[in-house]
C-alpha atoms as a PDB file:
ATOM      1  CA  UNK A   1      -6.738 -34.451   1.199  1.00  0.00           C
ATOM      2  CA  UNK A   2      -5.138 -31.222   0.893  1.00  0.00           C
ATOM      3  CA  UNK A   3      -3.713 -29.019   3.694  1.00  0.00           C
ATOM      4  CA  UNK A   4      -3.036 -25.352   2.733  1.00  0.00           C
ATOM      5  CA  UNK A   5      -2.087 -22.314   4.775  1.00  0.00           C
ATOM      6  CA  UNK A   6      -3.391 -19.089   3.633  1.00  0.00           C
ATOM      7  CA  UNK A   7      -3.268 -15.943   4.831  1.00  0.00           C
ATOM      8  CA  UNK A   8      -4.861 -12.497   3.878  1.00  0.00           C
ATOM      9  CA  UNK A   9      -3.608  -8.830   4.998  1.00  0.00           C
ATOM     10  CA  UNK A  10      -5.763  -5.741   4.183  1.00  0.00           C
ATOM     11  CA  UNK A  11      -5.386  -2.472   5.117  1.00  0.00           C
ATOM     12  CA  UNK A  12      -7.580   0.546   4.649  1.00  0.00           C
ATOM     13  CA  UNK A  13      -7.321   4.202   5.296  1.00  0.00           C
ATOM     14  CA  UNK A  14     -10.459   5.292   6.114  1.00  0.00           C
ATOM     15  CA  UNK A  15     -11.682   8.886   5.624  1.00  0.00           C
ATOM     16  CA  UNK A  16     -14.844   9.541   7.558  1.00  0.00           C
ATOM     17  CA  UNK A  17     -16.998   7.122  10.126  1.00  0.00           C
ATOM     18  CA  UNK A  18     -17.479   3.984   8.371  1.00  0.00           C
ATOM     19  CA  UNK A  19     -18.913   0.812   8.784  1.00  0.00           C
ATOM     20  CA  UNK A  20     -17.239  -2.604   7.088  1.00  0.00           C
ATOM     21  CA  UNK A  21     -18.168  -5.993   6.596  1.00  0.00           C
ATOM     22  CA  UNK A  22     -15.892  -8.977   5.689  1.00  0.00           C
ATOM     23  CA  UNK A  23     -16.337 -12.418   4.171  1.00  0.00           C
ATOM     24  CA  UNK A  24     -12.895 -13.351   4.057  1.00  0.00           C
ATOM     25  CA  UNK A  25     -12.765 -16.292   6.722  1.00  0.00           C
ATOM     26  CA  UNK A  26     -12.879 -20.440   5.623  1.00  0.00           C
ATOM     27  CA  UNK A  27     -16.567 -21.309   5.407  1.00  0.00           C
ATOM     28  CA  UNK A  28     -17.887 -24.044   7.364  1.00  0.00           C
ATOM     29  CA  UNK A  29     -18.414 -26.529   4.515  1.00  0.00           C
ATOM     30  CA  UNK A  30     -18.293 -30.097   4.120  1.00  0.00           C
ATOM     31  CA  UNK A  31     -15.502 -31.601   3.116  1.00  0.00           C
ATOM     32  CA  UNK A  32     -13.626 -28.637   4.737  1.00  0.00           C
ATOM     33  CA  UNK A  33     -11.936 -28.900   7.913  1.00  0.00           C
ATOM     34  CA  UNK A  34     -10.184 -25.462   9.659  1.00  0.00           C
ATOM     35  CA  UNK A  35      -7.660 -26.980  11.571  1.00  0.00           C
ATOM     36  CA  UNK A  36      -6.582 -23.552  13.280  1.00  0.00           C
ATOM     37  CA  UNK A  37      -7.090 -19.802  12.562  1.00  0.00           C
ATOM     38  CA  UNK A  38      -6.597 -16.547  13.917  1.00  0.00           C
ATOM     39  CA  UNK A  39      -8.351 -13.070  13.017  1.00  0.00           C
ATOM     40  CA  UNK A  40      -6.873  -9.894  14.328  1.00  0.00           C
ATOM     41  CA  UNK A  41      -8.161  -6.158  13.896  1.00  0.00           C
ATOM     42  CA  UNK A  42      -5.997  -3.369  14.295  1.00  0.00           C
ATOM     43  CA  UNK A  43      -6.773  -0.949  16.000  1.00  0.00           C
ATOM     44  CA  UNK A  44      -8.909  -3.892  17.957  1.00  0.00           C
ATOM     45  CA  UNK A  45     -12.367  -2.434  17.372  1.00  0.00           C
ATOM     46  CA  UNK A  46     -16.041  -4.311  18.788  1.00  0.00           C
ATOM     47  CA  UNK A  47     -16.626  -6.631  16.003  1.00  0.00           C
ATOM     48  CA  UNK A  48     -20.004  -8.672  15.016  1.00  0.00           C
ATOM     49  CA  UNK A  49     -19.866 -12.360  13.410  1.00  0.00           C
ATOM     50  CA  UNK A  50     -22.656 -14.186  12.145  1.00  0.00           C
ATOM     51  CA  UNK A  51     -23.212 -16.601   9.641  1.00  0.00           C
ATOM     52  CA  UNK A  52     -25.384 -17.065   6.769  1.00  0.00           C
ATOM     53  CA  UNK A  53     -28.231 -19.607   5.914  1.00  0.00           C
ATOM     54  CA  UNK A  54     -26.409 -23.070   5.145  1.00  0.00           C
ATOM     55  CA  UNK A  55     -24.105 -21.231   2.817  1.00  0.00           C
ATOM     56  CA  UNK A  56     -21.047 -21.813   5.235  1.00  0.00           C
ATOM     57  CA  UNK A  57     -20.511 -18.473   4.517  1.00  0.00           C
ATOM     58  CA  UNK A  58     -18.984 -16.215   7.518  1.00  0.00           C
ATOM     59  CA  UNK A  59     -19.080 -12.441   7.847  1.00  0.00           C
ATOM     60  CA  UNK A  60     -17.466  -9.921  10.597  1.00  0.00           C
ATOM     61  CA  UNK A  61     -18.519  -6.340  10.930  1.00  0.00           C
ATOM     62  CA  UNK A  62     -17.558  -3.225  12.652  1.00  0.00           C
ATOM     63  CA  UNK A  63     -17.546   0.375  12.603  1.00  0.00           C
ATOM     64  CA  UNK A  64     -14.322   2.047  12.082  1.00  0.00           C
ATOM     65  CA  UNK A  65     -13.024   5.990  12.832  1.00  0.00           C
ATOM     66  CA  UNK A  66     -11.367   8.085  10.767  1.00  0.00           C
ATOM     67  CA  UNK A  67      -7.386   6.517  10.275  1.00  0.00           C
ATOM     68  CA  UNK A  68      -6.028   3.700   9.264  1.00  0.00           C
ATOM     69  CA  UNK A  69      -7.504  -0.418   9.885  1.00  0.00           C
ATOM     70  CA  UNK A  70      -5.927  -3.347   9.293  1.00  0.00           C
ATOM     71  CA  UNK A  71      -7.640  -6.836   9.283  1.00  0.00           C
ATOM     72  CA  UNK A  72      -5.552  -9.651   9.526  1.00  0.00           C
ATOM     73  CA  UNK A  73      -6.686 -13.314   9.102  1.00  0.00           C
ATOM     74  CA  UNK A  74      -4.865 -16.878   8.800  1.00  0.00           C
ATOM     75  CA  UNK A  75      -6.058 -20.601   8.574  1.00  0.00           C
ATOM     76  CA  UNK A  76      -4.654 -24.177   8.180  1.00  0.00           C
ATOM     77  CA  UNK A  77      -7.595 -25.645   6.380  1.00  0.00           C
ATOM     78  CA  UNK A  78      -7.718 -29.155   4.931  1.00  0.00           C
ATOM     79  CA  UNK A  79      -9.598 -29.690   2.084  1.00  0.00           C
ATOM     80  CA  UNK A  80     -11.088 -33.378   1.301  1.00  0.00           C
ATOM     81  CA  UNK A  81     -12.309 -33.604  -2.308  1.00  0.00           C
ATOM     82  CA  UNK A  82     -15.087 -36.171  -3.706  1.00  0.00           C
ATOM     83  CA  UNK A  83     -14.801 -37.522  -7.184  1.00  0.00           C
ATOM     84  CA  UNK A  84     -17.283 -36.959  -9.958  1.00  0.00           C
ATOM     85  CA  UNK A  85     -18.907 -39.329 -12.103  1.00  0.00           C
ATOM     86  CA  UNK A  86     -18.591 -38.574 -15.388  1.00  0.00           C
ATOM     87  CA  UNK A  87     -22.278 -38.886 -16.615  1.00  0.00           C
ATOM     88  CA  UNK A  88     -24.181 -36.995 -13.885  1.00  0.00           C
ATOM     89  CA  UNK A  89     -27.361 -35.707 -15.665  1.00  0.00           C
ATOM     90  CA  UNK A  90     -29.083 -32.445 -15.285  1.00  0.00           C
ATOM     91  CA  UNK A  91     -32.651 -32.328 -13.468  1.00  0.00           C
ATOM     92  CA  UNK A  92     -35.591 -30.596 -15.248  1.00  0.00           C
ATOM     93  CA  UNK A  93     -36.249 -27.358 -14.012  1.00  0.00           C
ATOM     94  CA  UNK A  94     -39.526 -28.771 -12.345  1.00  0.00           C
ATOM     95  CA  UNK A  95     -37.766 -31.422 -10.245  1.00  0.00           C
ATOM     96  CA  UNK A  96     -35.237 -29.136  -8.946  1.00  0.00           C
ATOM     97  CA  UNK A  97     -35.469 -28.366  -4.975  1.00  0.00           C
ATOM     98  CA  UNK A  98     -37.415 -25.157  -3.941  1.00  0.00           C
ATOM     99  CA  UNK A  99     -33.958 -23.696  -2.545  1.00  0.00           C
ATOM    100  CA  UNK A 100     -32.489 -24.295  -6.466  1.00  0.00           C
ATOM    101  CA  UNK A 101     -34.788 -22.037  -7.501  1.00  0.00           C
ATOM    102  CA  UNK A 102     -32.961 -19.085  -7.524  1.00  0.00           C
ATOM    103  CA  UNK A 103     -29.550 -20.342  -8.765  1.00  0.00           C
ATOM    104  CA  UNK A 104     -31.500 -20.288 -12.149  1.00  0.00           C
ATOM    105  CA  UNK A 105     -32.762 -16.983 -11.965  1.00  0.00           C
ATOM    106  CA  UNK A 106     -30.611 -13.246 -13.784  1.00  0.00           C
ATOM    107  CA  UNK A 107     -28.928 -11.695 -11.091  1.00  0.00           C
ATOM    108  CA  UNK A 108     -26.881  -8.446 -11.671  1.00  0.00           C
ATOM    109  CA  UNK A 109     -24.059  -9.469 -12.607  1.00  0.00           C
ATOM    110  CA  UNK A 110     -25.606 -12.824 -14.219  1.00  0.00           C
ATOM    111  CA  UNK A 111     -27.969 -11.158 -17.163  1.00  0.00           C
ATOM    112  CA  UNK A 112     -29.342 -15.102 -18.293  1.00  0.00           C
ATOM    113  CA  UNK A 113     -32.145 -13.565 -19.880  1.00  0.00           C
ATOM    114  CA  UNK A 114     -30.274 -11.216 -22.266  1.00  0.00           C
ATOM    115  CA  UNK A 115     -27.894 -13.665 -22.954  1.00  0.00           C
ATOM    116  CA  UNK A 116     -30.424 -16.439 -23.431  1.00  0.00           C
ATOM    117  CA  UNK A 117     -30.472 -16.580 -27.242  1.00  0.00           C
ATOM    118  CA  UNK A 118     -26.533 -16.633 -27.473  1.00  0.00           C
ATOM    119  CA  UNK A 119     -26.382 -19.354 -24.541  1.00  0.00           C
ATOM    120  CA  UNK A 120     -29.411 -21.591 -26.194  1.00  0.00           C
ATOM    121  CA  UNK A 121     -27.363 -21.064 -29.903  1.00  0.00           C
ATOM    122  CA  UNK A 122     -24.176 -22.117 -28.966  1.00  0.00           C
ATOM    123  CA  UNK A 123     -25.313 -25.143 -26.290  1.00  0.00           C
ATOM    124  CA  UNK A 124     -28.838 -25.936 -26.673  1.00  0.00           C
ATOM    125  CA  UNK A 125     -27.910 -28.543 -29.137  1.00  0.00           C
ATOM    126  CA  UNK A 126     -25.302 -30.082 -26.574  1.00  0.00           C
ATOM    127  CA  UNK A 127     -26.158 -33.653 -25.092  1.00  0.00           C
ATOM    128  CA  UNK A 128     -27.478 -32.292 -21.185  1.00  0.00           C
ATOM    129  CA  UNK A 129     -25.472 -33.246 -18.251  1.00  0.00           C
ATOM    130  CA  UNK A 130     -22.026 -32.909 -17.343  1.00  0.00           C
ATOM    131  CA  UNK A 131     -20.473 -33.198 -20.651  1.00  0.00           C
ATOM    132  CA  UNK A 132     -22.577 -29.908 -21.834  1.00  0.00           C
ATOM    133  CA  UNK A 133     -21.037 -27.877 -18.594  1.00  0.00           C
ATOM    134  CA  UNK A 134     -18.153 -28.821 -19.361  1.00  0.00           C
ATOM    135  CA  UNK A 135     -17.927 -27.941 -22.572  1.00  0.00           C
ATOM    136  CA  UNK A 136     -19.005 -24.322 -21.472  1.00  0.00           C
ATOM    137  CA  UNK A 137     -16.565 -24.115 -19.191  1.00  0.00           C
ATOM    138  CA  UNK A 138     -13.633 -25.300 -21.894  1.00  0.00           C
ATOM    139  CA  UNK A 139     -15.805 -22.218 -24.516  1.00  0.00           C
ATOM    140  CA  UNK A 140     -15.101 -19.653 -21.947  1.00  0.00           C
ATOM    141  CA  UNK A 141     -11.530 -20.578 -21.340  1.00  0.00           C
ATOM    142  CA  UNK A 142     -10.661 -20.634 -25.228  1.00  0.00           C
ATOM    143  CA  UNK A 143     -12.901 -17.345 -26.051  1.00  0.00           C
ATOM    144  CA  UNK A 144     -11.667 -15.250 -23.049  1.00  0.00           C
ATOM    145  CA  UNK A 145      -8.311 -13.753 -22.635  1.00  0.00           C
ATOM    146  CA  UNK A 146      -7.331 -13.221 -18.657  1.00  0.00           C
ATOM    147  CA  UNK A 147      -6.510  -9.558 -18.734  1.00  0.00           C
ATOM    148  CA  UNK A 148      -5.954  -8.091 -15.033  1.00  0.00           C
ATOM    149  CA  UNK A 149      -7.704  -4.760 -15.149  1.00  0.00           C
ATOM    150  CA  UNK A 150      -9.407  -4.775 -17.931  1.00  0.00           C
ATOM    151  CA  UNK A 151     -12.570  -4.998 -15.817  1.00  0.00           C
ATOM    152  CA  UNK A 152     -13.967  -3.371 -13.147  1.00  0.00           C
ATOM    153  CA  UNK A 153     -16.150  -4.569 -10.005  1.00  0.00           C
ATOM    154  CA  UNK A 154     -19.176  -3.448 -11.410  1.00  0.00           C
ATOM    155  CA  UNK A 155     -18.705  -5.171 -15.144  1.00  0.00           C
ATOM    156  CA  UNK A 156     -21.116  -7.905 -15.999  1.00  0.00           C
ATOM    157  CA  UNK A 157     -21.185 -10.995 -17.562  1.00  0.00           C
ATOM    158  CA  UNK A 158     -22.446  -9.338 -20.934  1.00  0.00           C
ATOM    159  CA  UNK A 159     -19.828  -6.326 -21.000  1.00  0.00           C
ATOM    160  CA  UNK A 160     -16.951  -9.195 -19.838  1.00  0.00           C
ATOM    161  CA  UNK A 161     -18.384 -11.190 -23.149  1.00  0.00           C
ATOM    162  CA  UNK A 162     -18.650  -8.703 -25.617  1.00  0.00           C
ATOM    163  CA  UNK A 163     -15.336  -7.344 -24.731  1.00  0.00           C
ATOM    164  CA  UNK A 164     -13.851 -11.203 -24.625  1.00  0.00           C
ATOM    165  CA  UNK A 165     -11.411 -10.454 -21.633  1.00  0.00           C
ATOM    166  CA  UNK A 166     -11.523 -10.319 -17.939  1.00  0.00           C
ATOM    167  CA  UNK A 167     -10.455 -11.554 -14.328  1.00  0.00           C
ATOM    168  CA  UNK A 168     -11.678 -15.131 -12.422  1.00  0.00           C
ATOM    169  CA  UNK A 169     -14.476 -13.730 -11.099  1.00  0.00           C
ATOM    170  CA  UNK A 170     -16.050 -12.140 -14.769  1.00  0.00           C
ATOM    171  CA  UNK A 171     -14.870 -15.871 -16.396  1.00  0.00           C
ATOM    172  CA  UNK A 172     -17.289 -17.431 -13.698  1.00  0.00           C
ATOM    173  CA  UNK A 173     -19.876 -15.337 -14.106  1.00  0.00           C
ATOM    174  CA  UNK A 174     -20.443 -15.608 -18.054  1.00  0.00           C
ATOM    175  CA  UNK A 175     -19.927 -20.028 -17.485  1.00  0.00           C
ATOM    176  CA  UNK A 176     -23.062 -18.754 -14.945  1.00  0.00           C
ATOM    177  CA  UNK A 177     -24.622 -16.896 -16.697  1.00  0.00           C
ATOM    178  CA  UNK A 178     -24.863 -19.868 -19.898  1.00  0.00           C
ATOM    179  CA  UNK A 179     -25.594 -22.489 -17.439  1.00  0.00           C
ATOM    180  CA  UNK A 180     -28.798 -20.566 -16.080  1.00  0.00           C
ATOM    181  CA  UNK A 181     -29.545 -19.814 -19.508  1.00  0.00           C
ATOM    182  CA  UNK A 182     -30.007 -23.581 -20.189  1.00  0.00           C
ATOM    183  CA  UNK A 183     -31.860 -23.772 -16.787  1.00  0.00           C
ATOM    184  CA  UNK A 184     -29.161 -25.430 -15.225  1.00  0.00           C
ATOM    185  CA  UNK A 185     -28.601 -23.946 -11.782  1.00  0.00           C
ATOM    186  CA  UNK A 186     -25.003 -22.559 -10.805  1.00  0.00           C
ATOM    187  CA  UNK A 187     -23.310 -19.921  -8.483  1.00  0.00           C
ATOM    188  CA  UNK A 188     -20.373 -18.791  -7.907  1.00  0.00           C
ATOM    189  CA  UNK A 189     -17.843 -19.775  -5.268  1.00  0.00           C
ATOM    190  CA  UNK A 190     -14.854 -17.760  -3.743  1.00  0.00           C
ATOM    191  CA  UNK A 191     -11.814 -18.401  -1.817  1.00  0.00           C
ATOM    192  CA  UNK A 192      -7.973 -19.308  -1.502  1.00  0.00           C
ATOM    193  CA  UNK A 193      -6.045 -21.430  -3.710  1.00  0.00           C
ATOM    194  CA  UNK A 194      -2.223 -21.555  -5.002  1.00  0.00           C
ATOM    195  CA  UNK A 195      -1.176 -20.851  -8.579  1.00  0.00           C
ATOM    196  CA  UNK A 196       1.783 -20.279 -10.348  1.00  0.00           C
ATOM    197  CA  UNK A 197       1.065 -16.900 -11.868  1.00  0.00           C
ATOM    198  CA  UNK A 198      -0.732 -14.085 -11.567  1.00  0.00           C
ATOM    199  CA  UNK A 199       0.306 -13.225  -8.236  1.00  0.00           C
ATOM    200  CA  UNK A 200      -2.051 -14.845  -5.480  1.00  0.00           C
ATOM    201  CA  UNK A 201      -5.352 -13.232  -4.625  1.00  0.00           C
ATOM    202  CA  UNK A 202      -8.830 -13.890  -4.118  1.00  0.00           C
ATOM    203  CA  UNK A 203     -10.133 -16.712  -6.455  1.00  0.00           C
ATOM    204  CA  UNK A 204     -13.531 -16.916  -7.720  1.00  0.00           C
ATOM    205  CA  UNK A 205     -15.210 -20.252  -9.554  1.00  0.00           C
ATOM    206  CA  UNK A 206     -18.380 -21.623 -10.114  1.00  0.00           C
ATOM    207  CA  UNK A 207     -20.770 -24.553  -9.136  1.00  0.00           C
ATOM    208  CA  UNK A 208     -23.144 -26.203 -11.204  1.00  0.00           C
ATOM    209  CA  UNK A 209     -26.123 -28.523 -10.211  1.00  0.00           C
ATOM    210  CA  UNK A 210     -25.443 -32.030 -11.935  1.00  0.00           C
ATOM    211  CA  UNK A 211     -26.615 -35.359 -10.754  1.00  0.00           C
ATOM    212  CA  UNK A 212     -28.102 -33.966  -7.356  1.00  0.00           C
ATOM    213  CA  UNK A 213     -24.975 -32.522  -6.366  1.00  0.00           C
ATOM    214  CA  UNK A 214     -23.168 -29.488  -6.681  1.00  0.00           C
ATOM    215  CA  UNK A 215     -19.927 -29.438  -9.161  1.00  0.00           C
ATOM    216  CA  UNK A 216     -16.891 -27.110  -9.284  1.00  0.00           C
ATOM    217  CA  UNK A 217     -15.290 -25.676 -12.425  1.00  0.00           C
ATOM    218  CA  UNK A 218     -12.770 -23.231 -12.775  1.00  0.00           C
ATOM    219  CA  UNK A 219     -13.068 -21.527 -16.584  1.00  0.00           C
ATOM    220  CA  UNK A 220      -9.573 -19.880 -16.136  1.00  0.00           C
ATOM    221  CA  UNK A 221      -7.905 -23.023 -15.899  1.00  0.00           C
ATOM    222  CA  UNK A 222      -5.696 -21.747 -13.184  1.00  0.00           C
ATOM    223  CA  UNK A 223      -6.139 -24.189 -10.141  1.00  0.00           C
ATOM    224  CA  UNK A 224      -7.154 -27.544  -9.583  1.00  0.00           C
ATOM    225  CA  UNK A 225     -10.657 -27.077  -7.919  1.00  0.00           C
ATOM    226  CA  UNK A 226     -10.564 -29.369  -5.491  1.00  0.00           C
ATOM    227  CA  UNK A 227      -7.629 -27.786  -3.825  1.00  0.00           C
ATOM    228  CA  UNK A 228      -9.829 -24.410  -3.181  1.00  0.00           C
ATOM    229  CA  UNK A 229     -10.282 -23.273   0.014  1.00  0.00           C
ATOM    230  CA  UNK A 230     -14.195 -21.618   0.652  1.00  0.00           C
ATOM    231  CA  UNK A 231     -14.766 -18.664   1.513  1.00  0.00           C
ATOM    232  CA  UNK A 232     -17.958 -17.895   0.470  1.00  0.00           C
ATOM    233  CA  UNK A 233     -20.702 -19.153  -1.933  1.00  0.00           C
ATOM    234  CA  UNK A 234     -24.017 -17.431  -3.398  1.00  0.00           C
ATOM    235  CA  UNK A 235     -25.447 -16.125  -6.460  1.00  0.00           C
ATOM    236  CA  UNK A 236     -22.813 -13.734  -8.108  1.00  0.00           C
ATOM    237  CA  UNK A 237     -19.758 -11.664  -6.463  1.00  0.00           C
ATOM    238  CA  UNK A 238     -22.037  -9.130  -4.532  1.00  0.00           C
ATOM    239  CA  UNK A 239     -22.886 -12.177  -2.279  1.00  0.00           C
ATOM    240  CA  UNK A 240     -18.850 -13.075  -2.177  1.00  0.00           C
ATOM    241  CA  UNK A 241     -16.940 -10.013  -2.116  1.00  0.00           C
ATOM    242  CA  UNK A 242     -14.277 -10.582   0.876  1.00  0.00           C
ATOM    243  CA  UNK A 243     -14.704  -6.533   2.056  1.00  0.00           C
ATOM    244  CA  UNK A 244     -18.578  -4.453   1.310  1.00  0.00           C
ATOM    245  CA  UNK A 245     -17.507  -1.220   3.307  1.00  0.00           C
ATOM    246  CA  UNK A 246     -20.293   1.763   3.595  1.00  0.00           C
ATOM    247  CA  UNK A 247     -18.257   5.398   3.716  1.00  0.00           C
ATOM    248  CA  UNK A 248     -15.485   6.800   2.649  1.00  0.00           C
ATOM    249  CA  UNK A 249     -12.700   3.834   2.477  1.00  0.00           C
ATOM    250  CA  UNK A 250      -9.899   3.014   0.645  1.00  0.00           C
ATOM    251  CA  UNK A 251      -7.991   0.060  -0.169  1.00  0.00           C
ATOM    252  CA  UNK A 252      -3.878   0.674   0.461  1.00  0.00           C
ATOM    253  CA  UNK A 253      -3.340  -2.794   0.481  1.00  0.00           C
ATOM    254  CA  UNK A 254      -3.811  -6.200  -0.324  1.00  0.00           C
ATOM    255  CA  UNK A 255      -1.239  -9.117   0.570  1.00  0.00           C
ATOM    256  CA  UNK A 256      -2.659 -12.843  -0.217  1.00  0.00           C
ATOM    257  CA  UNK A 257      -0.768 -15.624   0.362  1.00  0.00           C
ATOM    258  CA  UNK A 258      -0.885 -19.332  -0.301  1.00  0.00           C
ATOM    259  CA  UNK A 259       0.993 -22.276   0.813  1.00  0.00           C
ATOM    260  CA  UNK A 260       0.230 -25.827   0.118  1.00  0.00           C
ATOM    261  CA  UNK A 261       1.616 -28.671   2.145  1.00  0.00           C
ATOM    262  CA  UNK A 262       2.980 -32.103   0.812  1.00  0.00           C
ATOM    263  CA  UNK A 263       0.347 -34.606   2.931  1.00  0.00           C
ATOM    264  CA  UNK A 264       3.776 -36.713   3.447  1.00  0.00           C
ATOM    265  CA  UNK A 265       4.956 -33.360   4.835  1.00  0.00           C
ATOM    266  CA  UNK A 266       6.912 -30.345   3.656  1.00  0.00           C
ATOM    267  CA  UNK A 267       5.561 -28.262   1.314  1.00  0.00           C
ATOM    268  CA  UNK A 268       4.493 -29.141  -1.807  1.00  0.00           C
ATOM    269  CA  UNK A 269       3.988 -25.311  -3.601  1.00  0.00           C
ATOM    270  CA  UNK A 270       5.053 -22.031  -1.653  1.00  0.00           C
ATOM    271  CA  UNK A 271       3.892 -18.790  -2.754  1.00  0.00           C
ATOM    272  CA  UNK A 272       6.432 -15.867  -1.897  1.00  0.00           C
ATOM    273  CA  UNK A 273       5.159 -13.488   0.366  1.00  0.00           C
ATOM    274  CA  UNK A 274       5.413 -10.614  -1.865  1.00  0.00           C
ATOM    275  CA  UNK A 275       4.032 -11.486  -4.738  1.00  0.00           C
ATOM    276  CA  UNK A 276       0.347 -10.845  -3.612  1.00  0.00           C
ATOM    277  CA  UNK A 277       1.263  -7.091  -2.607  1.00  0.00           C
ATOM    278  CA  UNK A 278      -1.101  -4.594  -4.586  1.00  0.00           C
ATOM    279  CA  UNK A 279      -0.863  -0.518  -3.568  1.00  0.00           C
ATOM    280  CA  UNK A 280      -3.973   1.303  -4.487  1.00  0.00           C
END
């Protein structure tokens, strides 16, 4: 068991009447516990939650004026992980649940079929099962250099390949991206964890279907992945991203924060408060 504290501060200046929804919140997920948290909207506008499916996933909306919002949100979550085998198989595409279905299909940001040939070249020969993912996971991590910046939140999975650099969330979706390929189904999961450097943010990773369970792997390497705390979970980062706003918005700034806690007590791993700080 893990217990973390994390702790997200956004603030926008908005331009014209706008409309925002957030998926920044720790899901409700097995294995997850929220022990407390506390959400607070400045200025404190009418605000909609609702949930999504049995994703876990949590979203709050609003409309906003013309100024400047503020969303502020911290947890205590504990995080129980559950060992994995190490020879879970994959199941053939025909004895995959109907709900599996479409964590094998291209998404937008997941082009399977036009990576198909390159996917089925350099892993269709692999043993299937968990050795095969992981072995995808350990290609993407040697292949692709972690550049902050060097893509954008509309690059793909091809353009992050071809160009052999990008962020968490463009390393998860190329592992993806092979894994549906070889008609093994996988998404991609966001939230909170700690790590040493770069400064904290957002973390994406991926899950892959393996011996009738989902699996986590992180392809950057950067966090132990069963110290992640959800936030969300679907098929690429337009079902993820922790703010979808609809007008004229802009980001002025981002403050994530991390802090694991010895289970013994104390802390174990702080992260200094301004480190996360990006200005837009």
């Amino acid at each position: 068991m893990h217990l973390s504290t994390v702790e997200t501060l956004l603030e926008y200046r908005v331009r014209e009447p706008s409309h925002f929804c957030f998926n920044l919140e720790a899901a409700h997920w097995p294995g997850q516990v929220i022990v407390s948290e506390e959400l607070v909207v400045d200025p404190p506008l009418p605000r909609r939650a609702f949930g999504e499916g049995d994703s876990g996933n949590r979203f709050f909306r609003f409309d906003a004026p013309p100024g400047v919002v503020t969303v502020a949100y911290k947890a205590d979550v504990e995080v129980h992980g559950e060992p994995v085998a190490g020879d879970l198989a994959e199941a053939p595409a025909g004895a995959l649940p109907d709900a599996l279905l479409r964590d094998l299909l291209p998404t937008r940001y997941c082009e399977s079929d036009v990576l198909c040939g390159f996917a089925r070249a350099e892993f269709g020969h692999l043993p299937p099962g968990l050795a095969r993912v992981r072995h995808i996971v350990d290609w993407v991590h040697r292949h692709m250099a972690y550049r902050p910046g060097s893509t954008t939140s509309s690059t793909t999975a091809r353009e992050a390949l071809e160009q052999r650099a990008g962020v968490c969330r463009d390393f998860a979706h190329v592992a993806i991206t092979f894994c549906r390929a070889l008609n093994i189904p996988a998404r991609l999961v966001a939230g909170y964890v700690w790590f040493d450097e770069p400064p904290q943010d957002f973390h994406a990773i991926f899950e892959a279907w393996l011996g009738g369970r989902w699996v986590l792997f992180d392809p950057t390497g950067m966090a132990p992945v069963d110290r992640l705390v959800r936030t969300g979970t679907g098929r690429d980062a337009k079902d993820v991203a922790f703010c979808t706003s609809f007008g004229a918005v802009e980001l002025a700034r981002k403050l994530v924060t991390v802090l694991e806690h010895d289970p013994r007590g104390g802390t174990a791993a702080p992260a200094p408060l301004a480190t996360g700080l990006v200005a837009a």
